[in-house]
Protein backbone atom coordinates (compact mmCIF):
# COMPACT_ATOMS: atom_id res chain seq x y z
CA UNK A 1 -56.00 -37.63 -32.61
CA UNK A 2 -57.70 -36.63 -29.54
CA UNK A 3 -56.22 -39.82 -27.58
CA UNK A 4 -52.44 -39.19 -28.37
CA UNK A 5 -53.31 -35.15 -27.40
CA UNK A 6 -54.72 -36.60 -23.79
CA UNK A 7 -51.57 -39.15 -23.82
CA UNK A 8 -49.34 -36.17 -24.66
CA UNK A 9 -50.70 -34.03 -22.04
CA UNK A 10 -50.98 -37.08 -19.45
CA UNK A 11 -46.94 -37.81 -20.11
CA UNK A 12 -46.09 -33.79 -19.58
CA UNK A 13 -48.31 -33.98 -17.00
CA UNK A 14 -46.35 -37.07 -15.00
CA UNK A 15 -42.86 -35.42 -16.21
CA UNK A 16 -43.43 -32.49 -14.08
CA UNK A 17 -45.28 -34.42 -11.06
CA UNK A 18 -41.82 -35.98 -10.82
CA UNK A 19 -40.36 -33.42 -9.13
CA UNK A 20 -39.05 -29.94 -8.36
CA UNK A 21 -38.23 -27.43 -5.68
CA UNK A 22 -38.37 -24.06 -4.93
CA UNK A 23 -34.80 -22.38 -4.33
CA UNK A 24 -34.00 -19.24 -2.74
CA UNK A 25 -29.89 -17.85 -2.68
CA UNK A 26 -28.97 -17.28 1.05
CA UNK A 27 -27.01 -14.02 -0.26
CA UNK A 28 -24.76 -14.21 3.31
CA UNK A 29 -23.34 -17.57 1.67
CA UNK A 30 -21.98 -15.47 -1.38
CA UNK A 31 -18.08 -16.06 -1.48
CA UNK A 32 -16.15 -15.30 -4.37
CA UNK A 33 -13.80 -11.86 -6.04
CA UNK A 34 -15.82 -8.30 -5.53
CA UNK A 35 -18.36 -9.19 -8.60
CA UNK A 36 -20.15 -12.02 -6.57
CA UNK A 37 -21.12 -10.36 -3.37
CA UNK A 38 -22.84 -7.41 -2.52
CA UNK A 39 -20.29 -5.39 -0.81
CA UNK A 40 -18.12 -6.42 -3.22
CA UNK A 41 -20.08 -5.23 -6.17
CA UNK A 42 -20.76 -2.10 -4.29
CA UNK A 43 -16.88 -1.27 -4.01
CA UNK A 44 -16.74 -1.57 -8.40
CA UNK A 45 -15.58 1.50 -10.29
CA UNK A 46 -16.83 0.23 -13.79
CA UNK A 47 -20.24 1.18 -14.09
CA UNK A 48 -21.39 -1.87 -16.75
CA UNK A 49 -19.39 -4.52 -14.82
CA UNK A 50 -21.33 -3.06 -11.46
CA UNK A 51 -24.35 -3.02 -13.21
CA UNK A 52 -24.28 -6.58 -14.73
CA UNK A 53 -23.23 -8.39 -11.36
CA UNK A 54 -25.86 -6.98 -9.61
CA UNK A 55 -28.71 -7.78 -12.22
CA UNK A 56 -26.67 -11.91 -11.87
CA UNK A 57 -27.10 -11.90 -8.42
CA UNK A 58 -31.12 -10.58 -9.28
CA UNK A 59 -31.36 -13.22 -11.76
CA UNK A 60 -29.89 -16.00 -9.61
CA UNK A 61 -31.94 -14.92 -6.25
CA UNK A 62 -34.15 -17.42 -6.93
CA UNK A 63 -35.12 -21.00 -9.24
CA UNK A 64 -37.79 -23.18 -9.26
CA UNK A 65 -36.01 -26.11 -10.42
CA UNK A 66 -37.82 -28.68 -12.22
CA UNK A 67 -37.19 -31.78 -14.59
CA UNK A 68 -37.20 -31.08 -18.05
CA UNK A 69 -40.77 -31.63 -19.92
CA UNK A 70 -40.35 -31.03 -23.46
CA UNK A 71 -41.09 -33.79 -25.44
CA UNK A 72 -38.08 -35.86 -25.92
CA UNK A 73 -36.20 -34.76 -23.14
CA UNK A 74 -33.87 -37.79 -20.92
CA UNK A 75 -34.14 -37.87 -17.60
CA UNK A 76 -31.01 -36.26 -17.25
CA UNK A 77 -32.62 -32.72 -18.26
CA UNK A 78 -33.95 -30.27 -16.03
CA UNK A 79 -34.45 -26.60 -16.35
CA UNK A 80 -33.84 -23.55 -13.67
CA UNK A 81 -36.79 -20.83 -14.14
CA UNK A 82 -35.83 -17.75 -12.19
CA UNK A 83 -38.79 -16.43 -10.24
CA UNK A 84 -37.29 -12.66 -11.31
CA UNK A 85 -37.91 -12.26 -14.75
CA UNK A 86 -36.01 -8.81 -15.97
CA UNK A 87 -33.40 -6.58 -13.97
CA UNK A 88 -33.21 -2.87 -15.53
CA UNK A 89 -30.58 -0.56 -14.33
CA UNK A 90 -32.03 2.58 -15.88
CA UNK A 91 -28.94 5.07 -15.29
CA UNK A 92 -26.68 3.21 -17.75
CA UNK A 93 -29.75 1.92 -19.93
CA UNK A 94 -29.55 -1.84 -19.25
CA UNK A 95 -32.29 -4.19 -19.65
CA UNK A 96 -31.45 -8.00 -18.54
CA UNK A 97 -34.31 -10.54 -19.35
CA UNK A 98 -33.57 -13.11 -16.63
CA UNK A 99 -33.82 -16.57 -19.25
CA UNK A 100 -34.37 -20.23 -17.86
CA UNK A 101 -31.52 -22.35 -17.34
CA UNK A 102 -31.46 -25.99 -19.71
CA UNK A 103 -29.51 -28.22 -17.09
CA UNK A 104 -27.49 -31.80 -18.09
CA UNK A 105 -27.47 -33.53 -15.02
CA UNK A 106 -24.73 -36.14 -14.04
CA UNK A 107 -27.05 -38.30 -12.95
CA UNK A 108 -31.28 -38.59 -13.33
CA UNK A 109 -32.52 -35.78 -11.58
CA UNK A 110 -34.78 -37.59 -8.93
CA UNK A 111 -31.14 -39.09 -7.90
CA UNK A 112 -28.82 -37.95 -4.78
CA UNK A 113 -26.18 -36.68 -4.92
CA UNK A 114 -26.44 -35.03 -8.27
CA UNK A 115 -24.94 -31.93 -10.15
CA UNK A 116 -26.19 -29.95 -12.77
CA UNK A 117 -24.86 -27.79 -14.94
CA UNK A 118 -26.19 -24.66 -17.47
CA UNK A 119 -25.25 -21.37 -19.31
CA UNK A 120 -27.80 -18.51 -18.27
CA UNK A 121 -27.15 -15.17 -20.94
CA UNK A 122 -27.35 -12.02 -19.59
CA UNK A 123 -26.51 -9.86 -22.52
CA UNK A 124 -24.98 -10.01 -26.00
CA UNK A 125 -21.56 -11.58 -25.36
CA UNK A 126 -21.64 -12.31 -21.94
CA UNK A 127 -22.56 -15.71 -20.58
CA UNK A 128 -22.43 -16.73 -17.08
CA UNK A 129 -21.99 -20.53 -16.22
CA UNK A 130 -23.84 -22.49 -13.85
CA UNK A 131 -23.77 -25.58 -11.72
CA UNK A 132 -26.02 -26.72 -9.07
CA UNK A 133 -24.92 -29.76 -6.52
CA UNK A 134 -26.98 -31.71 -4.27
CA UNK A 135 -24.66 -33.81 -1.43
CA UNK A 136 -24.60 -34.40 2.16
CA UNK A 137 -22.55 -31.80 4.30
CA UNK A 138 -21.82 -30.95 8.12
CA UNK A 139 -24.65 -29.18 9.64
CA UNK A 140 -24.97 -27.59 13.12
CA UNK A 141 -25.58 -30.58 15.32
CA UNK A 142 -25.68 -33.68 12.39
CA UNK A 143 -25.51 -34.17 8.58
CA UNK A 144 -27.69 -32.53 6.25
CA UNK A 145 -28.79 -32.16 2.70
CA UNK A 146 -27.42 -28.64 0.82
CA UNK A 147 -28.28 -27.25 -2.67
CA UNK A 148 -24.70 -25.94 -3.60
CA UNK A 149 -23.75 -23.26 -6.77
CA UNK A 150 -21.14 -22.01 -8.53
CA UNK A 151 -20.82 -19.97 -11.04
CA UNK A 152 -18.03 -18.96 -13.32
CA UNK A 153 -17.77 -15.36 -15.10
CA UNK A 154 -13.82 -16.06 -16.64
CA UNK A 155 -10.98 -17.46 -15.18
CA UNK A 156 -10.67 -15.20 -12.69
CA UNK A 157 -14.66 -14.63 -11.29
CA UNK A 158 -16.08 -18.01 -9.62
CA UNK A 159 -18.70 -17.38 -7.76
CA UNK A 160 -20.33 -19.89 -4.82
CA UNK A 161 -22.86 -20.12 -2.71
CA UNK A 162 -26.10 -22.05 -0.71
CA UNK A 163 -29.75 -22.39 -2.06
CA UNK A 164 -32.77 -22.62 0.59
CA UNK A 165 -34.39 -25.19 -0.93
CA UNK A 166 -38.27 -26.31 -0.44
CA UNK A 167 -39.17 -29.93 -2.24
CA UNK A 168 -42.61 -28.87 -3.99
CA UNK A 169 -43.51 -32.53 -5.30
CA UNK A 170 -41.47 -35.92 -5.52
CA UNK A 171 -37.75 -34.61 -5.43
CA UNK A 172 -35.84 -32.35 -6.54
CA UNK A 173 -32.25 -33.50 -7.56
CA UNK A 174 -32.99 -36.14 -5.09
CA UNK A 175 -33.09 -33.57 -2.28
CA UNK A 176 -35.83 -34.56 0.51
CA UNK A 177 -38.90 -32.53 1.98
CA UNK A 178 -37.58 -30.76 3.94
CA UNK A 179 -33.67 -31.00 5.96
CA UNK A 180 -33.98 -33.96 7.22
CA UNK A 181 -30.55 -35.63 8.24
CA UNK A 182 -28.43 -37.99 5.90
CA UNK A 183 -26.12 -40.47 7.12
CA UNK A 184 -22.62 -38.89 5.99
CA UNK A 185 -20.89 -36.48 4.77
CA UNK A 186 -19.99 -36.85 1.08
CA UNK A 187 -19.72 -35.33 -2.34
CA UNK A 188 -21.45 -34.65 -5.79
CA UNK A 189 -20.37 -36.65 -8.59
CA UNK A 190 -18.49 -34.78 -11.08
CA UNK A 191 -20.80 -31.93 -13.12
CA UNK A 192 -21.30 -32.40 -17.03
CA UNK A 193 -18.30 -30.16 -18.74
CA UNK A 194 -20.09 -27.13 -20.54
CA UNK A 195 -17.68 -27.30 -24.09
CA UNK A 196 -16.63 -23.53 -24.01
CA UNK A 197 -16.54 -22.78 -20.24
CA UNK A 198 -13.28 -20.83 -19.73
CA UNK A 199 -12.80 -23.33 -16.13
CA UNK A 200 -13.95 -26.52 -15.14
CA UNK A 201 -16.29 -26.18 -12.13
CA UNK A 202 -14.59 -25.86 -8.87
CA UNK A 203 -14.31 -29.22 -6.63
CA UNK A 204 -17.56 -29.19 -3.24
CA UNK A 205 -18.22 -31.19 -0.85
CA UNK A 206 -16.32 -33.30 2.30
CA UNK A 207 -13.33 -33.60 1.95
CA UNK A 208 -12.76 -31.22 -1.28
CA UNK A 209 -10.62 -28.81 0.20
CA UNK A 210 -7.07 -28.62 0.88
CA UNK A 211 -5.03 -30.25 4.58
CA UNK A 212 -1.99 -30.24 6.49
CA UNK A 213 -0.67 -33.46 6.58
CA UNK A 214 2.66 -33.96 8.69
CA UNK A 215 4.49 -37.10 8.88
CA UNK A 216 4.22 -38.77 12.45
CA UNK A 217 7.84 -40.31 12.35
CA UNK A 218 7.21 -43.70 15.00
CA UNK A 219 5.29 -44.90 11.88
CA UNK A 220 7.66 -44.58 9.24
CA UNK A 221 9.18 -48.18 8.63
CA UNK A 222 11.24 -50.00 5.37
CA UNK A 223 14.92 -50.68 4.58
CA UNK A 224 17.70 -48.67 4.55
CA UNK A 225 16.96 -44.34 4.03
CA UNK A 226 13.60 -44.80 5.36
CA UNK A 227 14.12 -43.94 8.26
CA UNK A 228 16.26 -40.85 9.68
CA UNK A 229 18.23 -43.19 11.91
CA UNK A 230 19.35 -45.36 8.83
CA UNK A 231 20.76 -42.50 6.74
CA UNK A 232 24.36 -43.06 7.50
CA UNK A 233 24.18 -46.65 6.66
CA UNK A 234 24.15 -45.08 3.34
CA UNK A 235 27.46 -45.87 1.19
CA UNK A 236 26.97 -43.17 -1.44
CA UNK A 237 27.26 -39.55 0.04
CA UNK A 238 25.47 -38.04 -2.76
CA UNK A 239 22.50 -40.39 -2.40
CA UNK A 240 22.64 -39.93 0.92
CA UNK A 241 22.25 -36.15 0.42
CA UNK A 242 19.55 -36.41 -1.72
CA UNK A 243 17.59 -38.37 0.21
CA UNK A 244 18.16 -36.60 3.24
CA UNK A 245 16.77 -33.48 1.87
CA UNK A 246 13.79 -35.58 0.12
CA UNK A 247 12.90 -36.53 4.12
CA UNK A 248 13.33 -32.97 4.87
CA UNK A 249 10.43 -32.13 2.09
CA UNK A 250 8.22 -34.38 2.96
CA UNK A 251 7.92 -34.01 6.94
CA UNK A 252 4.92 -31.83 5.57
CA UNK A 253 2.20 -31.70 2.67
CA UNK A 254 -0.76 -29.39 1.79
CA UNK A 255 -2.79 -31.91 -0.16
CA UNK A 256 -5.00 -29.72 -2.51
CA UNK A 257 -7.41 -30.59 -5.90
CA UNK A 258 -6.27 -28.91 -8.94
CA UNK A 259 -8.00 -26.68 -10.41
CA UNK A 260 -6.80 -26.30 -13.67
CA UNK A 261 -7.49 -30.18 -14.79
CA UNK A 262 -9.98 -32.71 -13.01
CA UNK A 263 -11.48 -34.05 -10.28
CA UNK A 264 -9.20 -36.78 -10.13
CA UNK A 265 -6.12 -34.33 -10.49
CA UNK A 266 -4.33 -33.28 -6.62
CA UNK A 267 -1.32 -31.60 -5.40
CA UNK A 268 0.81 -32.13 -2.67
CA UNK A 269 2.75 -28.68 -1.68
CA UNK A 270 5.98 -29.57 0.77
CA UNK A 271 5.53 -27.18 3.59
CA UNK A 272 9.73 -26.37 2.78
CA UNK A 273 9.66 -25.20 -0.03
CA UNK A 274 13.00 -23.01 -0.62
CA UNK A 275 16.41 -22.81 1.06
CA UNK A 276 19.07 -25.29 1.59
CA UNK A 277 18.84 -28.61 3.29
CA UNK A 278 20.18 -28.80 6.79
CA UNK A 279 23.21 -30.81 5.20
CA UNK A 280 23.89 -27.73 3.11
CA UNK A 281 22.74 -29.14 -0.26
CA UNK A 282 21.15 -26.23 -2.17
CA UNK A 283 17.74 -27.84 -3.20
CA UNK A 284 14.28 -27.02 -3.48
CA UNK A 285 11.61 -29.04 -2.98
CA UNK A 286 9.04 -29.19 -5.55
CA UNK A 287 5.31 -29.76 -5.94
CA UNK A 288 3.59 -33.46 -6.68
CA UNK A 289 1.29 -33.54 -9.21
CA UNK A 290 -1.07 -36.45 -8.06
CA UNK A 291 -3.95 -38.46 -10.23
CA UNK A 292 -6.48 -39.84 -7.98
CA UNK A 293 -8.11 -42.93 -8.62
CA UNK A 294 -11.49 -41.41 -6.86
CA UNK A 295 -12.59 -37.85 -7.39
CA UNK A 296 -10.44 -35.70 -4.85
CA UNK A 297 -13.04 -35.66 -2.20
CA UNK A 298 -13.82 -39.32 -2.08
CA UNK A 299 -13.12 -41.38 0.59
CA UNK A 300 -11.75 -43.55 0.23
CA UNK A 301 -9.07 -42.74 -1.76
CA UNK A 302 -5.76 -43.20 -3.52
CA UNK A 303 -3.42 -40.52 -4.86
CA UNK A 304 -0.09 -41.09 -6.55
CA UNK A 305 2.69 -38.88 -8.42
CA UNK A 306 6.54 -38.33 -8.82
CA UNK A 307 8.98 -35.92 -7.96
CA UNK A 308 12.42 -35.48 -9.22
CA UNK A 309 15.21 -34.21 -7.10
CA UNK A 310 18.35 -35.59 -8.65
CA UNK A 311 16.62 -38.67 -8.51
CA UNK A 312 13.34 -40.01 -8.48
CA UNK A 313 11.10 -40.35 -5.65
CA UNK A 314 7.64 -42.02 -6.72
CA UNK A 315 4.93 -41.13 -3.96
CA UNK A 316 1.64 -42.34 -2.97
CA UNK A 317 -1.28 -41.49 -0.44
CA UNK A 318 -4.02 -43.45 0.53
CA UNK A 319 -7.30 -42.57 2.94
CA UNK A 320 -8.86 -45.54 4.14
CA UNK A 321 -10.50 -46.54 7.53
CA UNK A 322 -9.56 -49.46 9.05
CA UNK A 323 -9.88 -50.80 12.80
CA UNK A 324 -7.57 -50.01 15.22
CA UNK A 325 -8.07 -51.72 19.35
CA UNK A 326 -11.31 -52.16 18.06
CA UNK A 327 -12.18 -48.80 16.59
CA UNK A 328 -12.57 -47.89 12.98
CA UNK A 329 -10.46 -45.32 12.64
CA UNK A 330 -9.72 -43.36 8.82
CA UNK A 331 -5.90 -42.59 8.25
CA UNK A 332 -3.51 -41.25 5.26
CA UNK A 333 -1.10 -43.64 4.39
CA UNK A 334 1.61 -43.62 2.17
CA UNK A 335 4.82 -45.35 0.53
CA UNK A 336 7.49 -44.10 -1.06
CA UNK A 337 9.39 -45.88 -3.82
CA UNK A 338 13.16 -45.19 -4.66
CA UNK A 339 13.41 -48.64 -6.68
CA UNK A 340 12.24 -52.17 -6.55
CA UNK A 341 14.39 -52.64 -3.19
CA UNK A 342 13.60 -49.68 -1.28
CA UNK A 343 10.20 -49.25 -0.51
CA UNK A 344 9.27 -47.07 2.50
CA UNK A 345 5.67 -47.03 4.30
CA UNK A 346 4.36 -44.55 7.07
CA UNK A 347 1.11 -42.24 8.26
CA UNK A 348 0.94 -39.06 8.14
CA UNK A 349 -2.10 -36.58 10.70
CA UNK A 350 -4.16 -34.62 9.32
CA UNK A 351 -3.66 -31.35 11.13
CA UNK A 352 -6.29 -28.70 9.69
CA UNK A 353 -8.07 -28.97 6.85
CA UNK A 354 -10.08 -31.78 4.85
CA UNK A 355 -8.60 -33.55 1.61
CA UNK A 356 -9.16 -36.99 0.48
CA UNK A 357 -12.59 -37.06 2.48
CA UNK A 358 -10.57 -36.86 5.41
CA UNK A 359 -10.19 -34.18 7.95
CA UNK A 360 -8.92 -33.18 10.95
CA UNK A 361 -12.34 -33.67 12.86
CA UNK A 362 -12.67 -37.30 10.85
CA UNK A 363 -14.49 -35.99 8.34
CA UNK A 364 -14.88 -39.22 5.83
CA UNK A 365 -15.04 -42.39 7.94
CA UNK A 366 -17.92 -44.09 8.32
CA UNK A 367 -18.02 -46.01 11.31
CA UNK A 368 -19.58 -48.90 10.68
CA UNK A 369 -17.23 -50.43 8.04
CA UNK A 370 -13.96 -50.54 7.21
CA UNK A 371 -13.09 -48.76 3.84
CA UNK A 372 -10.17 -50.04 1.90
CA UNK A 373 -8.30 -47.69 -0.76
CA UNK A 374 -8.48 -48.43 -3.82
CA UNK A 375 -5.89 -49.55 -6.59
CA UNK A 376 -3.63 -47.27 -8.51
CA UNK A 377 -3.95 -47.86 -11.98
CA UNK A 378 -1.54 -45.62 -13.79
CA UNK A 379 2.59 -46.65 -13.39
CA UNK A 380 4.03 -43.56 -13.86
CA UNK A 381 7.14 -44.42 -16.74
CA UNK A 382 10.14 -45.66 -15.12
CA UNK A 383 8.49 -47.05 -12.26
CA UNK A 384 10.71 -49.74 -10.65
CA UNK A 385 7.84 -52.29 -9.73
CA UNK A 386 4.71 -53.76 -11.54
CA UNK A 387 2.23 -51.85 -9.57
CA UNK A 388 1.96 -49.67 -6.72
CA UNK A 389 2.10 -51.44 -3.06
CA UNK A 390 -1.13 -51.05 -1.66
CA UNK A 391 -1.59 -51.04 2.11
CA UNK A 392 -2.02 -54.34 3.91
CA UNK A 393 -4.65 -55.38 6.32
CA UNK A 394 -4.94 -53.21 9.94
CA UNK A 395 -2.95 -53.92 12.57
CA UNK A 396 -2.83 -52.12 15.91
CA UNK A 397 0.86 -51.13 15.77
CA UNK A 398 -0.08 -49.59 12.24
CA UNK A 399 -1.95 -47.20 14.39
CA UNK A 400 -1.61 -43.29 14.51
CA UNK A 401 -0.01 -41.72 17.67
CA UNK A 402 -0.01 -38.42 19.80
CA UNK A 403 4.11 -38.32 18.88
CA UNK A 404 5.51 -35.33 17.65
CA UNK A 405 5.95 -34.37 14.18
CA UNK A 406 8.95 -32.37 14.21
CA UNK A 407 11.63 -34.87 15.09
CA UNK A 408 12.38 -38.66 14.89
CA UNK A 409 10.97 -40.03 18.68
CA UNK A 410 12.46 -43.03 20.50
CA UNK A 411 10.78 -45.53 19.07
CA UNK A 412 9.62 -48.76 21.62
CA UNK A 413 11.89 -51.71 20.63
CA UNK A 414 9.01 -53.65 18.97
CA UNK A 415 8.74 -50.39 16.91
CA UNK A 416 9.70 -50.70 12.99
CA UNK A 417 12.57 -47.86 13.17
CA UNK A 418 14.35 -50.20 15.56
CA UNK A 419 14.98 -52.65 12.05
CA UNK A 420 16.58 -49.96 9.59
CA UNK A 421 18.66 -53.43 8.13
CA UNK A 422 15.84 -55.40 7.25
CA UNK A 423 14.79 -55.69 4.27
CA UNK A 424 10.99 -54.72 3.58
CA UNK A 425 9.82 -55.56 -0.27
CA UNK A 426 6.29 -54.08 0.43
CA UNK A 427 5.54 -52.67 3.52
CA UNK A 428 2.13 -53.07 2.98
CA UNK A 429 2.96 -57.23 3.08
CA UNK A 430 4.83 -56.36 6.42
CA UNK A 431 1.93 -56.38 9.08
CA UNK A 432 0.33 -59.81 9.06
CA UNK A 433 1.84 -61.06 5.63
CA UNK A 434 3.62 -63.99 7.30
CA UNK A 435 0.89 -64.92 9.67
CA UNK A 436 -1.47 -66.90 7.20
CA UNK A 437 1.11 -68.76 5.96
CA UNK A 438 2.42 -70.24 9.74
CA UNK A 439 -1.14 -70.96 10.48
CA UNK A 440 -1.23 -72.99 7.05
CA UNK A 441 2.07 -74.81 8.21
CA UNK A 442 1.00 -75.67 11.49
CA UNK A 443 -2.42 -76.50 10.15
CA UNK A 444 -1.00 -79.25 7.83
CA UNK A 445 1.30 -80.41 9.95
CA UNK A 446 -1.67 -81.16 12.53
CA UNK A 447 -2.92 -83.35 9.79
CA UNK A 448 -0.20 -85.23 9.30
CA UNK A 449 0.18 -86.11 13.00
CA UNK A 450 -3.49 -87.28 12.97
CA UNK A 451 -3.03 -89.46 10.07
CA UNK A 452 0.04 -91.28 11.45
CA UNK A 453 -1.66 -91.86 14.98
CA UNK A 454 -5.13 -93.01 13.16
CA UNK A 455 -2.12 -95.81 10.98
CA UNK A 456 -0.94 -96.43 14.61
CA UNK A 457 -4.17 -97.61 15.27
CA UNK A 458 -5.05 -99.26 12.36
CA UNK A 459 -1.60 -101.28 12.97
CA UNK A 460 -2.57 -102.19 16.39
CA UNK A 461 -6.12 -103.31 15.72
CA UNK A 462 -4.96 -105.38 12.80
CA UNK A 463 -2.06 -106.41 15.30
CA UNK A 464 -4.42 -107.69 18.12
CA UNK A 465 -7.27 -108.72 15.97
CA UNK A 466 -4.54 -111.48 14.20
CA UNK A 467 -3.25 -112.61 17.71
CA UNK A 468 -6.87 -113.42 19.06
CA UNK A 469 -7.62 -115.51 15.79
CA UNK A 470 -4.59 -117.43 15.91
CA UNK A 471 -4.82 -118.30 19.83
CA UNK A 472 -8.26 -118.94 19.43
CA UNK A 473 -7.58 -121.67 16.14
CA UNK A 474 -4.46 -122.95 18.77
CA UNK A 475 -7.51 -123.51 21.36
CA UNK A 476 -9.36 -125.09 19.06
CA UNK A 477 -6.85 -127.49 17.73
CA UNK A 478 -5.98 -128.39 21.22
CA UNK A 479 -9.78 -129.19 21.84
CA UNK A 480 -9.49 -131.44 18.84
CA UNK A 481 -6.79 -133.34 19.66
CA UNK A 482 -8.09 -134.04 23.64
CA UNK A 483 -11.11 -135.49 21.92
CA UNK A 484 -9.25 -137.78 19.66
CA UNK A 485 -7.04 -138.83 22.77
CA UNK A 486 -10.32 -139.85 25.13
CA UNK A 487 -11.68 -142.76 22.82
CA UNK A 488 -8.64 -143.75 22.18
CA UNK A 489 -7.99 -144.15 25.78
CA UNK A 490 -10.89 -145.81 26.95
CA UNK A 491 -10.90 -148.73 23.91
CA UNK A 492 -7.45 -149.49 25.44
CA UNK A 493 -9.31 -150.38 28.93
């Protein structure tokens, strides 16, 4: 009996040597509606709802946040003990015990990045809902590690904000001693869904936000309605119309996560949103729901949706990095599909803003690799090919330029808009598809030169090597037959 006790208390013992840190709320990070921050809370009429945000933002001042040591407990499990225990607000009566916080983590809690998630009660009825997320972020002069929260009231009260953290033993969430730098800008995974939260938690990290993407038009290449220049080659007025006004929508994107379903849910917002196209067709131009193969913020990425305007325009974006006059550079990509013959390609700049893990100050890339987007799994029904064209390898003309946004440029006559008639079946086949294939040819027919000269030779040593051995059996005979003749010649005399 008294060995398992010492085992027991040896294993709790190791469980909570294996890490935790000490977290303090930087209250000046505090975003959110009036309930989350202190001038907000300040400005509230309702003397309960005043009194309970302000006894939250007591509770949530401060955690020391520690793996989970109960007997039984996964790795995965880590508890949040406020350092204030009760908040009383004695004018309306209200006592608030300030309780521990269980935590499911997404992944074991020595690992980074992580994210954590929890219900802390307050009172009787009212639940608040907490997340905690460890990642790598932007600091003043490199990357650094953060301790990130959110939490949700209702549907209409997320809260955010930045822990001071201070790593007491081992790690905490897989957060270091002390800010030392990381190597790049990233994201959590996704947090463990809490069954009766009224929201899923909100989307953090690089690239998590919304951007202005604009189409840079020199890059925009494929068959016929591609391009602006090849419109009128269009026979059918109404499709040409339609399409038209479907260029018109998306010159410009916000590129935003969803909030109201997962992290692998976008939206892309046209920029024109109302009003009649320039041709005078009355249409609006409506929203793209997008799935994501990645979560929003990763990068690299791959987001794909539909859009119906009279007919149907399939679209997909993709943030890679790839090297460009021998820089790795990270773009946004994207193709178009009308049906299985018209398939258009271009690039689009990312103007303000960070989405996909990209950003306007290159927020994503790393540069010592190239990062390829991944495949689209889900064909949308009625999709006119048997998967979505990926982009090909990098090429230099592929590359983004300083050209305006606004208006189809002259393009350089080894440009792509120069070809509006030729036929592209994937444009991301089109920039050094053929190439392999000419090498292969010329390689093979190399080979076959080779061969034949090597026979040539073969022939010609065979050739000479029978000459020599029938003049030399000629010499021979005719050695022979001078022999015979001298003995023949001198019995005569």
């Amino acid at each position: 009996m008294n060995v398992m006790l010492i085992l027991g208390c040896l294993l709790c013992f190791l469980r909570s040597a294996s890490g935790q840190c000490d977290a303090t709320l930087e209250v000046d990070s505090v975003t959110g509606p009036p309930q989350c921050t202190p001038n907000g809370i300040a400005q509230l009429e309702d003397a309960k709802e005043k009194a309970l945000s302000e006894c939250f933002l007591e509770c949530a001042s401060g955690y020391n946040i520690h793996v989970n040591s109960d007997a039984g407990a996964s790795n995965l499990q880590a508890v949040a003990t406020p350092k204030t225990k009760t908040c009383s607000k004695q004018d309306i009566g209200l006592t608030v015990l300030c309780s521990s916080v269980p935590l499911t983590c997404a992944k074991p809690f020595t690992e980074f990045p992580n994210a954590c998630t929890g219900v802390l009660p307050l009172v009787s009825g009212v639940n608040v809902y907490v997340a905690f997320y460890t990642y790598c972020t932007h600091g003043t002069s490199s990357y650094e590690s953060v301790l990130d929260t959110q939490a949700i009231f209702d549907v209409h009260t997320v809260c955010r904000g930045i822990y001071k953290y201070n790593t007491q033993s081992g790690t905490c969430m897989g957060l270091p001693q002390g800010k030392d730098s990381c190597e790049q800008a990233g994201i959590p995974p996704e947090p463990p869904r809490i069954a009766d939260s009224p929201l899923r938690f909100p989307l953090v990290g690089a690239g998590s936000g919304q951007c202005q993407a604009n189409i840079m038009p020199n890059t925009v290449t494929g068959p016929i309605g591609c391009t602006k220049d090849s419109l009128p080659k269009i026979p059918d007025a109404q499709a040409r119309a339609v399409i038209e006004c479907f260029h018109e929508c998306a010159q410009s994107y916000t590129l935003s996560w969803d909030m109201s379903s997962s992290w692998h849910a976008a939206v892309a917002t046209p920029k024109k949103q109302t009003g009649k196209c320039s041709n005078g067709l009355d249409m609006s131009c409506s929203k793209i729901v997008l799935g994501c193969t990645n979560t929003f913020g990763e990068f690299p990425n791959a987001c794909a949706g539909e859009t119906v305007m009279q007919m149907k325009f399939f679209v997909a974006f993709y943030s890679y990095a790839k090297e460009v006059e021998g820089k790795i550079t990270p773009v946004l990509d994207t193709r178009v599909i009308v049906d299985k013959d018209t398939v258009c390609s271009g690039l689009y700049s990312v103007e303000m803003g960070e989405c996909m893990g990209l950003g306007s100050g290159g927020v994503g890339a790393n540069p010592k690799a190239l990062a390829q987007p991944p495949q689209l799994a889900v064909v949308p029904p009625g999709f006119p090919l048997e998967k979505w064209p990926m982009p090909g390898d990098s090429s230099p003309t592929d590359a983004p330029t300083d050209a305006p946004t606004d208006a189809p440029t002259d393009a350089p006559t080894d440009a792509p808009t120069e070809k509006p008639d030729e036929p592209t079946e994937k444009p991301a086949e089109t920039t050094k598809g053929p190439e392999p294939k000419k090498k292969e040819e010329s390689s093979s027919y190399t080979w076959v030169w080779i061969l034949i000269v090597l026979l040539l030779v073969v022939i010609l040593a065979f050739a000479f090597y029978n000459r020599r051995n029938r003049l030399m059996e000629d010499e021979r005979r005719l050695r022979d037959a001078r022999e015979v003749e001298i003995p023949s010649t001198v019995n005569r005399f």
